[in-house]
Protein backbone atom coordinates (compact mmCIF):
# COMPACT_ATOMS: atom_id res chain seq x y z
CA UNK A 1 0.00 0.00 0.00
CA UNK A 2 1.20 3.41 -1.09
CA UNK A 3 1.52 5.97 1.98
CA UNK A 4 1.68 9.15 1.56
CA UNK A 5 1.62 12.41 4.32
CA UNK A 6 -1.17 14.10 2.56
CA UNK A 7 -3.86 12.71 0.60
CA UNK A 8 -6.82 15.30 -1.05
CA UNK A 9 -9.52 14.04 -2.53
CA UNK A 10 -10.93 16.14 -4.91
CA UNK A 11 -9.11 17.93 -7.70
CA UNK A 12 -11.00 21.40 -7.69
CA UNK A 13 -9.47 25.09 -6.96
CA UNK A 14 -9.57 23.73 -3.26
CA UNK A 15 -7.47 20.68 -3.82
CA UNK A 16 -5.45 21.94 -6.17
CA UNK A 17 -4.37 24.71 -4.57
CA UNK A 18 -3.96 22.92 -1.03
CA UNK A 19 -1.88 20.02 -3.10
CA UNK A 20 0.79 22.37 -4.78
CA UNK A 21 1.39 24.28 -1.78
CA UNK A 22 2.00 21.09 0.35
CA UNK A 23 4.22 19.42 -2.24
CA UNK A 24 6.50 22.73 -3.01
CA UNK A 25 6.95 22.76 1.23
CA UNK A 26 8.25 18.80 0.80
CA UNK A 27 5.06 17.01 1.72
CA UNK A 28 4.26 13.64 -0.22
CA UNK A 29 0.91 14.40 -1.72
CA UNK A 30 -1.93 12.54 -3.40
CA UNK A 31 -4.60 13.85 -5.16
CA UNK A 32 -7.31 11.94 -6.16
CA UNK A 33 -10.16 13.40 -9.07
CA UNK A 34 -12.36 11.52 -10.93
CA UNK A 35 -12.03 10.72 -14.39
CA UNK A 36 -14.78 11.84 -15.11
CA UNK A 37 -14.16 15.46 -14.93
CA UNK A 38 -11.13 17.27 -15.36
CA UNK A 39 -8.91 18.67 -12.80
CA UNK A 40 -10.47 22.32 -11.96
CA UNK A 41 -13.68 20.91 -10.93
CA UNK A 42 -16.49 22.74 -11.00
CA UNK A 43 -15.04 26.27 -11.66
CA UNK A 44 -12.89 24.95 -14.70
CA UNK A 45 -14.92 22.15 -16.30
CA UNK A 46 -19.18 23.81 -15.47
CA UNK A 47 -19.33 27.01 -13.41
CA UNK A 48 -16.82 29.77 -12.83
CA UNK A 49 -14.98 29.68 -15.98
CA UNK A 50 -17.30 28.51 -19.18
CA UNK A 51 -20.05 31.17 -17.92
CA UNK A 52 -17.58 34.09 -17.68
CA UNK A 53 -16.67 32.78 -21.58
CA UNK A 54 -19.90 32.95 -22.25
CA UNK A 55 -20.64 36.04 -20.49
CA UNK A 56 -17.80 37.88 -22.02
CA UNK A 57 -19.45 36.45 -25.66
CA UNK A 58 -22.92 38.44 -24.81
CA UNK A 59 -20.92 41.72 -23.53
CA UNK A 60 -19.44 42.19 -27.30
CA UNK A 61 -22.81 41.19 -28.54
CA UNK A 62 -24.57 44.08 -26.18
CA UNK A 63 -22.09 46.32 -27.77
CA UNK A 64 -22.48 45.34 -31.19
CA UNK A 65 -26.50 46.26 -30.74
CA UNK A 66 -25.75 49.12 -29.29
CA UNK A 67 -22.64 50.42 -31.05
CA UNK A 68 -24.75 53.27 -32.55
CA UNK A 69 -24.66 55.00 -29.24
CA UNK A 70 -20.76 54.83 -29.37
CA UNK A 71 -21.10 56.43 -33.08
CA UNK A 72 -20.11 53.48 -34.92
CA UNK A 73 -22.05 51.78 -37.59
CA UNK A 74 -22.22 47.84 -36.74
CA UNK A 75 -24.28 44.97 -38.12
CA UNK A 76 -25.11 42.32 -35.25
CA UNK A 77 -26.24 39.27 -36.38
CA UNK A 78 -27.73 36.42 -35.04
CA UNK A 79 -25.95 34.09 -32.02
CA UNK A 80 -24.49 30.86 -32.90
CA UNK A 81 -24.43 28.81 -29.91
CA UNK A 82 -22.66 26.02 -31.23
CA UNK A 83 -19.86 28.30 -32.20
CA UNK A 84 -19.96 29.88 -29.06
CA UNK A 85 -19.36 26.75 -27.09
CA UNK A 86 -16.66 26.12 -29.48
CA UNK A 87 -14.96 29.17 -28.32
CA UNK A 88 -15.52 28.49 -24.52
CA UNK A 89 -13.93 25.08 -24.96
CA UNK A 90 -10.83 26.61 -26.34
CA UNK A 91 -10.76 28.35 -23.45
CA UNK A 92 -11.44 25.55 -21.30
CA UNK A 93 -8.53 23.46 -22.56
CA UNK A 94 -6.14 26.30 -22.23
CA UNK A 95 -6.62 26.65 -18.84
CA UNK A 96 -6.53 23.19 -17.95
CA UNK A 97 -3.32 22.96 -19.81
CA UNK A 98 -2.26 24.92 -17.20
CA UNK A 99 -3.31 23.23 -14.49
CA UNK A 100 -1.40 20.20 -15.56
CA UNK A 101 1.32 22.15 -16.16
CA UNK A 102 1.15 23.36 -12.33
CA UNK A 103 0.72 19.89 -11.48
CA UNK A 104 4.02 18.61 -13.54
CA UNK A 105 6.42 21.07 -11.37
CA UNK A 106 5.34 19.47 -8.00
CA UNK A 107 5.90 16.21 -6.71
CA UNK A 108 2.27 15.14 -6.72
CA UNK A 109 0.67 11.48 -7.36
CA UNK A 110 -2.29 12.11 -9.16
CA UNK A 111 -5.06 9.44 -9.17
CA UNK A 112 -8.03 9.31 -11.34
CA UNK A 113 -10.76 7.86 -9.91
CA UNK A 114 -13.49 8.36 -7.19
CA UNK A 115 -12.01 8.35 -3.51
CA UNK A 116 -13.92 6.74 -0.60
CA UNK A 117 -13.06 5.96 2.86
CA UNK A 118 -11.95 2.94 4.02
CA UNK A 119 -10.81 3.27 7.64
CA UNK A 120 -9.54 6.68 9.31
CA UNK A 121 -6.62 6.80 7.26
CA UNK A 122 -7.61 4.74 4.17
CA UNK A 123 -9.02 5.80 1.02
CA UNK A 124 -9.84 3.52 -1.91
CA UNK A 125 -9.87 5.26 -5.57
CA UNK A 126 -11.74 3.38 -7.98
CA UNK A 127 -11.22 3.96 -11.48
CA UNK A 128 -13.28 3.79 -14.39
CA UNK A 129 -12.77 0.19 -15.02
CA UNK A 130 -13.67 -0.98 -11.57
CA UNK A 131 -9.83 -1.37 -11.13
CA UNK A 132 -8.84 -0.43 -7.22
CA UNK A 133 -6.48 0.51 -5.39
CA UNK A 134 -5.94 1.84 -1.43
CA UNK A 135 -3.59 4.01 -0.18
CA UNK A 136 -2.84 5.28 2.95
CA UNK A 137 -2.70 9.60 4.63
CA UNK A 138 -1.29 10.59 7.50
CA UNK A 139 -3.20 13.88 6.82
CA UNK A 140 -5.98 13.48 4.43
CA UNK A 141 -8.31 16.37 2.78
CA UNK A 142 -11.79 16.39 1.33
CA UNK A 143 -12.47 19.01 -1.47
CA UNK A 144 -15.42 17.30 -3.09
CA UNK A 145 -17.03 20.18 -4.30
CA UNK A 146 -20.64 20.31 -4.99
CA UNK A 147 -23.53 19.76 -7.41
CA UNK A 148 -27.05 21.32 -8.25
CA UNK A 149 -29.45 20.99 -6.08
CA UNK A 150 -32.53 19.75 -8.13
CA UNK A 151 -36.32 20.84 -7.44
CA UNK A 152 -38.14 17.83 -5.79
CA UNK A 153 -40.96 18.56 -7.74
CA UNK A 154 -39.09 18.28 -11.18
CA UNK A 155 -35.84 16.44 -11.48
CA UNK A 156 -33.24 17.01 -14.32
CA UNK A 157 -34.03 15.55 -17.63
CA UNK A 158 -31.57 17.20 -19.77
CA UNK A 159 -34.03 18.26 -22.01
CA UNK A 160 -36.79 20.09 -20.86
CA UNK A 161 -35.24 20.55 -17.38
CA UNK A 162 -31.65 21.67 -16.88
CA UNK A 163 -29.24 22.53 -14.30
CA UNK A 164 -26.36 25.32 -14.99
CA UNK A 165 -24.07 22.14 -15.76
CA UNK A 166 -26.21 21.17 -18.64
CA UNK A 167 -27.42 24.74 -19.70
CA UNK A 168 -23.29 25.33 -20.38
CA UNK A 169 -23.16 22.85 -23.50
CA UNK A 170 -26.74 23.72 -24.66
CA UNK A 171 -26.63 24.38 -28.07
CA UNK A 172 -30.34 25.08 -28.61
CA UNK A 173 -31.12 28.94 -27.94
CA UNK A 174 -34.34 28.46 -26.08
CA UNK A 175 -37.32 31.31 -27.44
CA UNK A 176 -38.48 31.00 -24.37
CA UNK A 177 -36.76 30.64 -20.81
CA UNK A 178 -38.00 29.97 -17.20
CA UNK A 179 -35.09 30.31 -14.55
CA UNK A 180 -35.84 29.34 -11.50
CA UNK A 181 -33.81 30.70 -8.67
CA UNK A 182 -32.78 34.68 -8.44
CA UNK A 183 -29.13 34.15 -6.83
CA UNK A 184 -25.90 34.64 -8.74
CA UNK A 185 -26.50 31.70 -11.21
CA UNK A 186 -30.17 32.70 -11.98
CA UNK A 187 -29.15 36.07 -12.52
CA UNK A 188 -26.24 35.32 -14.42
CA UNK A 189 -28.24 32.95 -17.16
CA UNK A 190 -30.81 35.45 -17.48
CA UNK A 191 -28.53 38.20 -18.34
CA UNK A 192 -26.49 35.41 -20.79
CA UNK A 193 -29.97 34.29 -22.26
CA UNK A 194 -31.92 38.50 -22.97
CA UNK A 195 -28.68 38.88 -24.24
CA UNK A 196 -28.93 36.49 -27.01
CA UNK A 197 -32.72 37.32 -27.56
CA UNK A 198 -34.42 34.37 -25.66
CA UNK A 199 -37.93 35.74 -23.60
CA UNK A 200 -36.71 35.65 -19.94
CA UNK A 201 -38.34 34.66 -17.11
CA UNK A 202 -36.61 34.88 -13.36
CA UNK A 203 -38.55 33.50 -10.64
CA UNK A 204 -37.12 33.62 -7.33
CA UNK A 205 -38.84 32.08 -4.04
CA UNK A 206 -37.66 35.26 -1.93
CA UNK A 207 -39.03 38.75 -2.03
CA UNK A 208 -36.12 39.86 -3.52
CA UNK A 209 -33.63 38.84 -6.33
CA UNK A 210 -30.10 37.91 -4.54
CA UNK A 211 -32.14 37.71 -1.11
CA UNK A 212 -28.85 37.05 1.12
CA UNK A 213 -27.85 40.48 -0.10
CA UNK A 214 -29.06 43.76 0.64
CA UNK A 215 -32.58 44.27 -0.23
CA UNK A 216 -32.50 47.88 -1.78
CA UNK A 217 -29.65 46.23 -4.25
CA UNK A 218 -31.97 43.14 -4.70
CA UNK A 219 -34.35 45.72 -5.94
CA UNK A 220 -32.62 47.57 -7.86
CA UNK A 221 -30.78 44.71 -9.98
CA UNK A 222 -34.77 43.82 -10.66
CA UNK A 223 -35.41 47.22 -11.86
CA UNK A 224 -32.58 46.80 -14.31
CA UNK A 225 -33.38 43.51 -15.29
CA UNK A 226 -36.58 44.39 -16.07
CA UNK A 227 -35.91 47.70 -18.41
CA UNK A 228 -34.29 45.15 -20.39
CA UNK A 229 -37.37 43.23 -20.41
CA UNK A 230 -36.66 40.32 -18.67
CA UNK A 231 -39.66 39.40 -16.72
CA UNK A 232 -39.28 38.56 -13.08
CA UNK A 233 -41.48 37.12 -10.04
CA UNK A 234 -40.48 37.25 -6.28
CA UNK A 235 -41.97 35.69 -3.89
CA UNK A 236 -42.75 32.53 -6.40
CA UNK A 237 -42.12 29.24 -6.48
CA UNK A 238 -42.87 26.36 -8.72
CA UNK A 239 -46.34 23.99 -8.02
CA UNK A 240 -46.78 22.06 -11.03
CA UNK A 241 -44.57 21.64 -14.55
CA UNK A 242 -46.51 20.12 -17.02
CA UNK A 243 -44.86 19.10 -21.01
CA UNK A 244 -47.04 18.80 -23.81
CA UNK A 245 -45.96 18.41 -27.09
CA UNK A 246 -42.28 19.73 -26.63
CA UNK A 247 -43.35 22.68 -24.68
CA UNK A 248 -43.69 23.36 -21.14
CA UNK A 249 -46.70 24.41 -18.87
CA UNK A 250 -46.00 25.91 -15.20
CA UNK A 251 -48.42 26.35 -12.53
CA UNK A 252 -46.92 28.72 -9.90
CA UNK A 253 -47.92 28.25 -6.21
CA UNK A 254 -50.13 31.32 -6.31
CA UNK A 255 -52.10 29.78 -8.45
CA UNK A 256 -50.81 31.73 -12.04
CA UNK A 257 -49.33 29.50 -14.42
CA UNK A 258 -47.11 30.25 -17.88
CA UNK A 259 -47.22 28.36 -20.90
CA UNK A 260 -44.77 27.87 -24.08
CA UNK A 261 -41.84 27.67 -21.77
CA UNK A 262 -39.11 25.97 -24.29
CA UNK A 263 -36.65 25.15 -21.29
CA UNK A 264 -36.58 25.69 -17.41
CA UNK A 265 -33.27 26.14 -15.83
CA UNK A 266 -33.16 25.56 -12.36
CA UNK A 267 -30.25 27.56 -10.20
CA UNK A 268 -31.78 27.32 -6.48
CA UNK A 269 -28.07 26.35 -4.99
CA UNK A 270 -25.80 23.67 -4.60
CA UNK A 271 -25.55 19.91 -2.77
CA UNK A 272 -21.96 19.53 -0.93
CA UNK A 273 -20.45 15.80 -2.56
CA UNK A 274 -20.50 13.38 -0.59
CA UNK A 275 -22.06 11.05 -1.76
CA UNK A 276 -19.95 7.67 -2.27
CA UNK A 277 -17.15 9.31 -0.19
CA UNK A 278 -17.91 6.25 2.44
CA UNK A 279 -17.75 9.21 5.23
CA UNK A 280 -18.82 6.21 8.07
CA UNK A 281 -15.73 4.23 7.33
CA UNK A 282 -13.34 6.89 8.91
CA UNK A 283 -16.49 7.90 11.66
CA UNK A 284 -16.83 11.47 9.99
CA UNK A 285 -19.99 13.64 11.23
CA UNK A 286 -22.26 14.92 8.62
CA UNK A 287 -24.62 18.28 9.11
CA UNK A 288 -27.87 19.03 6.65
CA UNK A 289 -26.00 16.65 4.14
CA UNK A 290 -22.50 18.58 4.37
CA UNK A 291 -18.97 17.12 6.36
CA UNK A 292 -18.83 19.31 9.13
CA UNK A 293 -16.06 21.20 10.40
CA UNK A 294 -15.04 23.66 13.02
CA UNK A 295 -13.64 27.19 12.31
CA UNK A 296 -9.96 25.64 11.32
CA UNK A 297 -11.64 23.55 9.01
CA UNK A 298 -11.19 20.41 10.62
CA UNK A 299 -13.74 17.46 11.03
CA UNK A 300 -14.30 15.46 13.98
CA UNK A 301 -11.59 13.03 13.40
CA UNK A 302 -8.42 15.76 14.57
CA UNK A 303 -6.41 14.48 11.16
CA UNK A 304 -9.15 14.62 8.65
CA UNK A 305 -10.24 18.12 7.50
CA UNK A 306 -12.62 19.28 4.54
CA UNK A 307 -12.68 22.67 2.74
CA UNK A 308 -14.69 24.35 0.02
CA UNK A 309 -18.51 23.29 -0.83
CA UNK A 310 -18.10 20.01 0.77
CA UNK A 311 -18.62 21.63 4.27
CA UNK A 312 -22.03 23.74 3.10
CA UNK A 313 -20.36 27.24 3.32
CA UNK A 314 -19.51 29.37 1.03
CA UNK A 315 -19.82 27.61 -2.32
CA UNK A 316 -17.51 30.31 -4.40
CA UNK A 317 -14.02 28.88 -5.72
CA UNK A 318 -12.37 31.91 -4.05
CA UNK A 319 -13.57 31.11 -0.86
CA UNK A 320 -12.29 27.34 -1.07
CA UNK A 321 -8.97 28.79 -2.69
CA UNK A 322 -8.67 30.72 0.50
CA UNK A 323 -9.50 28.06 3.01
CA UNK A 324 -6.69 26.23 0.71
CA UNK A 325 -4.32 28.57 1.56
CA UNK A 326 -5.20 28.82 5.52
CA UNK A 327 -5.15 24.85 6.23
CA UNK A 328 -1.68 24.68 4.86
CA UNK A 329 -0.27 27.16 7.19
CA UNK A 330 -2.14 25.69 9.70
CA UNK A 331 -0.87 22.28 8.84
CA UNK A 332 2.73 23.45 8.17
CA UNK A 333 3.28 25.56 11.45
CA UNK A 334 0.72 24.66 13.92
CA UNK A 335 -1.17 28.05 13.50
CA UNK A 336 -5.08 28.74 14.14
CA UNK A 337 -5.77 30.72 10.99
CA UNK A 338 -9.75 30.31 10.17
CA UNK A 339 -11.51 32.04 6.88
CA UNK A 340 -13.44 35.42 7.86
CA UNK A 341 -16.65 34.39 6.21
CA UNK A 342 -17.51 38.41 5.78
CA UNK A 343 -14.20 39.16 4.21
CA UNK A 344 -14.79 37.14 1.04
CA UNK A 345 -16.38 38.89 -1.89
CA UNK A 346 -19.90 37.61 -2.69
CA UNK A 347 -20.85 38.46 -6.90
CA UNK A 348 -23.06 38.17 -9.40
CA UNK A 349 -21.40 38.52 -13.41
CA UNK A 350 -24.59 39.62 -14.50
CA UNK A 351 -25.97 42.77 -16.49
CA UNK A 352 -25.65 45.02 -14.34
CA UNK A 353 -22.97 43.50 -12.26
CA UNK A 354 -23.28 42.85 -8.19
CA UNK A 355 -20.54 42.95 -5.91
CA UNK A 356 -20.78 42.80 -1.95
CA UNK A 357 -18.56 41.99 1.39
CA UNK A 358 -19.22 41.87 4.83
CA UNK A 359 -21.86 43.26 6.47
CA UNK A 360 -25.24 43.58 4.41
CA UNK A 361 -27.98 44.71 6.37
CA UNK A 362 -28.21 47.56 9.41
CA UNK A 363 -28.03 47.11 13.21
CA UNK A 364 -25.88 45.81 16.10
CA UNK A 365 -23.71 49.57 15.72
CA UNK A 366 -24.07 49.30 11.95
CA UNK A 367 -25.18 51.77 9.59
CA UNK A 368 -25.79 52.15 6.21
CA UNK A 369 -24.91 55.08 4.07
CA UNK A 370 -26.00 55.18 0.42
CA UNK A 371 -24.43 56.98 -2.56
CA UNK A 372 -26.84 59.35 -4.62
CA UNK A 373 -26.77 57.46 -8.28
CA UNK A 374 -25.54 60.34 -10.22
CA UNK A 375 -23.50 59.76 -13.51
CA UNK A 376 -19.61 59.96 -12.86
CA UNK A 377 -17.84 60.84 -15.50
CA UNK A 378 -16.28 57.08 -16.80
CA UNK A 379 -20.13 55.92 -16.86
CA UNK A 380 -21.37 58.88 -18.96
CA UNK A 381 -18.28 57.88 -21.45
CA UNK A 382 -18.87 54.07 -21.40
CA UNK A 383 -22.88 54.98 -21.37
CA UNK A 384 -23.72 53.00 -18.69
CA UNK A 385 -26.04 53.58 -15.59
CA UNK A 386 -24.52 55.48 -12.63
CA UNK A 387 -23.62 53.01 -9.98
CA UNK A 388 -25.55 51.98 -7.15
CA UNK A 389 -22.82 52.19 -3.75
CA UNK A 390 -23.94 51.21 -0.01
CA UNK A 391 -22.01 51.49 2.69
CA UNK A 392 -22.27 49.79 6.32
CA UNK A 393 -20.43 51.54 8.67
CA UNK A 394 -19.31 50.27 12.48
CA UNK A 395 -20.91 53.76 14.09
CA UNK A 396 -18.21 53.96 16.75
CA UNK A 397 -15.43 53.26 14.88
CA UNK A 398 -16.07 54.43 11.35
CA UNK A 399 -14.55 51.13 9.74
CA UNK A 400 -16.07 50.10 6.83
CA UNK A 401 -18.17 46.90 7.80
CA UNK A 402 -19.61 46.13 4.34
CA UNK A 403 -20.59 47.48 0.85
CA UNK A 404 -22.38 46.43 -2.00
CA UNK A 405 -22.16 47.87 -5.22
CA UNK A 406 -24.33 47.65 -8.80
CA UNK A 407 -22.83 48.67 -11.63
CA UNK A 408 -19.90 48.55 -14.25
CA UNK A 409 -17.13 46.92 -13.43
CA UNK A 410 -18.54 45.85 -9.64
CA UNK A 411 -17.13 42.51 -9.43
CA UNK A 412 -13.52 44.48 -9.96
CA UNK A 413 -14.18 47.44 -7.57
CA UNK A 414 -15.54 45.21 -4.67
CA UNK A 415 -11.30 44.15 -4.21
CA UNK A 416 -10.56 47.49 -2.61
CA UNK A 417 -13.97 46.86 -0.09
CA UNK A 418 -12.70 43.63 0.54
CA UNK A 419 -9.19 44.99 1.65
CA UNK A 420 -11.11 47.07 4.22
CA UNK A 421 -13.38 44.60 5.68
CA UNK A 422 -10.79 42.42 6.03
CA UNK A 423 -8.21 44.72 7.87
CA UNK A 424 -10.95 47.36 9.67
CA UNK A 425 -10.05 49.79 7.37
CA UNK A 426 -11.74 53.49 8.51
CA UNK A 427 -13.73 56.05 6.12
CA UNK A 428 -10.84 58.08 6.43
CA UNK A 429 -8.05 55.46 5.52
CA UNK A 430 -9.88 54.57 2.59
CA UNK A 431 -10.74 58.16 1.58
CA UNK A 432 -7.40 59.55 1.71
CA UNK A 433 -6.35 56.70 -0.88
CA UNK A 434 -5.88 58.79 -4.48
CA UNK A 435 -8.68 57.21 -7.07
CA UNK A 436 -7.71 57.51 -10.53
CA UNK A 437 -9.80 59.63 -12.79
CA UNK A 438 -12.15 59.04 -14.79
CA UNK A 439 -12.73 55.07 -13.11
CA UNK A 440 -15.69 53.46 -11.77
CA UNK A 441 -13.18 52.52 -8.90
CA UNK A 442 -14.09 56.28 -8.32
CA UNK A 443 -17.49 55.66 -7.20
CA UNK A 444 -15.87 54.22 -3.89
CA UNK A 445 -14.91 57.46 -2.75
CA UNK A 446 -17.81 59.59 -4.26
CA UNK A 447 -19.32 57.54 -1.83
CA UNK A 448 -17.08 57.91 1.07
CA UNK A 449 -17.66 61.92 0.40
CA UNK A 450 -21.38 61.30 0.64
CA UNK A 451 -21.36 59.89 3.96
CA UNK A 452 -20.42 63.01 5.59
């Protein structure tokens, strides 16, 4: 049997990340990933990556229909999906080129196959084949990832009902669309999807699109979506789906119902892996379906830990790169580093894009300061809509709790936000930091001005 002082299981930005930084510090590492998908996981091979392809596609094709506001003369014609799948997969293989490039400069024994338990310090990888074999971690790692959840009510068919996974090598642009589910992915797909010219429609269970975010921005990335036309329902959910003759019926729990739907893509969150993992073998404790963990990522066997989606957190690559990055130092030099949940940026690529950290609603010494949506002077050049900016303030101290921001270039911006959550930053320390001119970054400190 092979022994080795780290084993990972799971080859996403969580395991990968965790496995090269162990193996350039001397540490014999395995890293197990199923054939099935490559390494990357779910950001590389079905989330992160191929939708920021595709959403990059749909920004030249807004400005291609709209290029007569920039004064130029430009013929848009229609959207090939085929061909722009094509063009995501090129992308695709680049980057995991360079992830097996990575790989080839460490020291790591890669295994292809699913990894389950066997004992405490076991794990058996079966391949594709059926062929086994076990091997042995002093240390080992779970960084399963996660999946789409699916409605009860209506399970994935691939046809009529997809998840995000499946809507990223659809070829077929729907004429009409039903997403249910108004968090990042909904929002996301709906912006992809208006683009193109399918009929939109965003249902979202909440009362408010994003509805772990701050309500006002909830509202206001509705307002957009909707002078675009795409149609959208809070406080909705799903009763009854009903297909005749290659189209799709809904009756919505309020007793409305749609017809003609073409496709229905459900984004209502993600399931942590671990399924087939064999998590009773080693004794590992399990909390509403997800490996639980304390704050140093560690399970309740003391040499078995689990970061990323897995544990039911945070499902954002980022986030899982982070905790990466924190259980290695821990595991190197005995420290207690833990993630800061608030600290990590929470977005939305959509049309407008959302950005947030930290705090997101008022109360307990926090309060909110909001910047008055007045054109600066880069969005009256790039004709876009003036940005919406909220603050949340610690009243006390002044440092900048949270923010959330809708707008051009938000998913950039939110960095310098992020900086200040994450080291109590105050209005002042941030304000007295030079913005260029003319940016969007600007807005920041239009809105540190407005706060008074």
């Amino acid at each position: 049997m092979k022994s080795f002082d780290v084993v990972i299981i799971g080859g996403g930005p969580g395991g990968i990340n965790a496995g090269i930084m162990l193996s350039k510090a001397g540490k014999n590492v395995a890293l197990i990933q199923e054939e099935a998908v490559s390494f990357g996981g779910t950001c590389l091979n079905s989330g992160c990556m191929p939708t920021k392809s595709l959403l990059k596609a749909a920004t030249a094709y807004r400005y291609a229909k709209q290029a007569e506001r920039y004064g130029l003369d430009l013929q848009a014609g229609p959207v090939d999906l085929g061909k722009l799948c094509a063009v995501t997969e090129t992308d695709l293989n680049m980057l995991r080129g360079a992830i097996k490039g990575m790989l080839a400069e460490t020291s790591i024994t890669a295994f292809r196959g699913n990894g389950s338990f066997a004992s405490e310090h076991e794990v058996t990888v079966t391949m594709a084949g059926g062929e086994q074999e076990t091997i042995w971690g002093e240390t080992i790692i779970i960084a399963t990832g996660s999946s789409p959840r699916e409605l009860p009510s209506a399970p994935f068919d691939g046809l009529h009902i997809l998840s995000s996974d499946q809507m990223l090598t659809n070829t077929d642009l729907p004429k009409k669309l039903l997403i249910v589910g108004g968090g990042a992915i909904g929002c996301e797909f709906a912006t992809l999807y208006k683009t193109f010219g399918s009929e939109v429609v965003l249902i979202e269970a909440m009362e408010t699109l994003l509805p772990r975010e701050d309500r006002d921005a909830g509202k206001k990335l509705q307002a957009a979506f909707e002078a675009q036309g795409i149609t959208v329902r809070t406080g909705t959910s799903i009763d009854r789906l009903i297909v005749v003759d290659e189209k799709i019926r809904i009756q919505f729990d309020n007793g409305d119902s749609i017809d003609s739907i073409d496709k229905v893509l459900v984004g209502i969150g993600r399931a942590p892996n671990i399924e087939g993992l064999n998590l009773e073998a080693a004794g590992l404790r399990t909390e509403h379906g997800a490996v639980k963990v304390n704050e140093l990522m560690q399970t309740n066997v003391p040499h078995i830990y689990a970061i990323g989606d897995v544990t039911g957190g945070l499902t954002l690559a980022h986030a899982a790169q982070r905790e990466a990055q924190l259980l290695v130092q821990n595991l190197l030099h005995g420290s207690s580093h833990a993630l800061k949940e608030l600290a990590v940026p929470r977005v939305a690529f959509s049309y407008p894009e959302v950005a947030a950290v930290g705090a997101s609603q008022e109360g307990n010494g926090i309060r909110a300061y909001t910047l008055p949506q007045v054109p600066n002077g880069r969005s009256v050049v790039d004709k876009v809509a003036p940005a919406f900016v909220k603050l949340f303030l610690k009243e006390q101290t002044s440092e900048i709790a949270g923010a959330v921001i809708i707008g051009e270039a938000a998913t950039e911006i939110i960095h310098e936000m992020a900086l200040a959550v994450e080291n109590g930053l105050t209005l002042q320390q941030v304000g007295n930091t030079v913005h260029v001119h003319p940016t969007h970054s600007k807005n920041i400190l239009y809105a540190i001005q407005s706060c008074g």
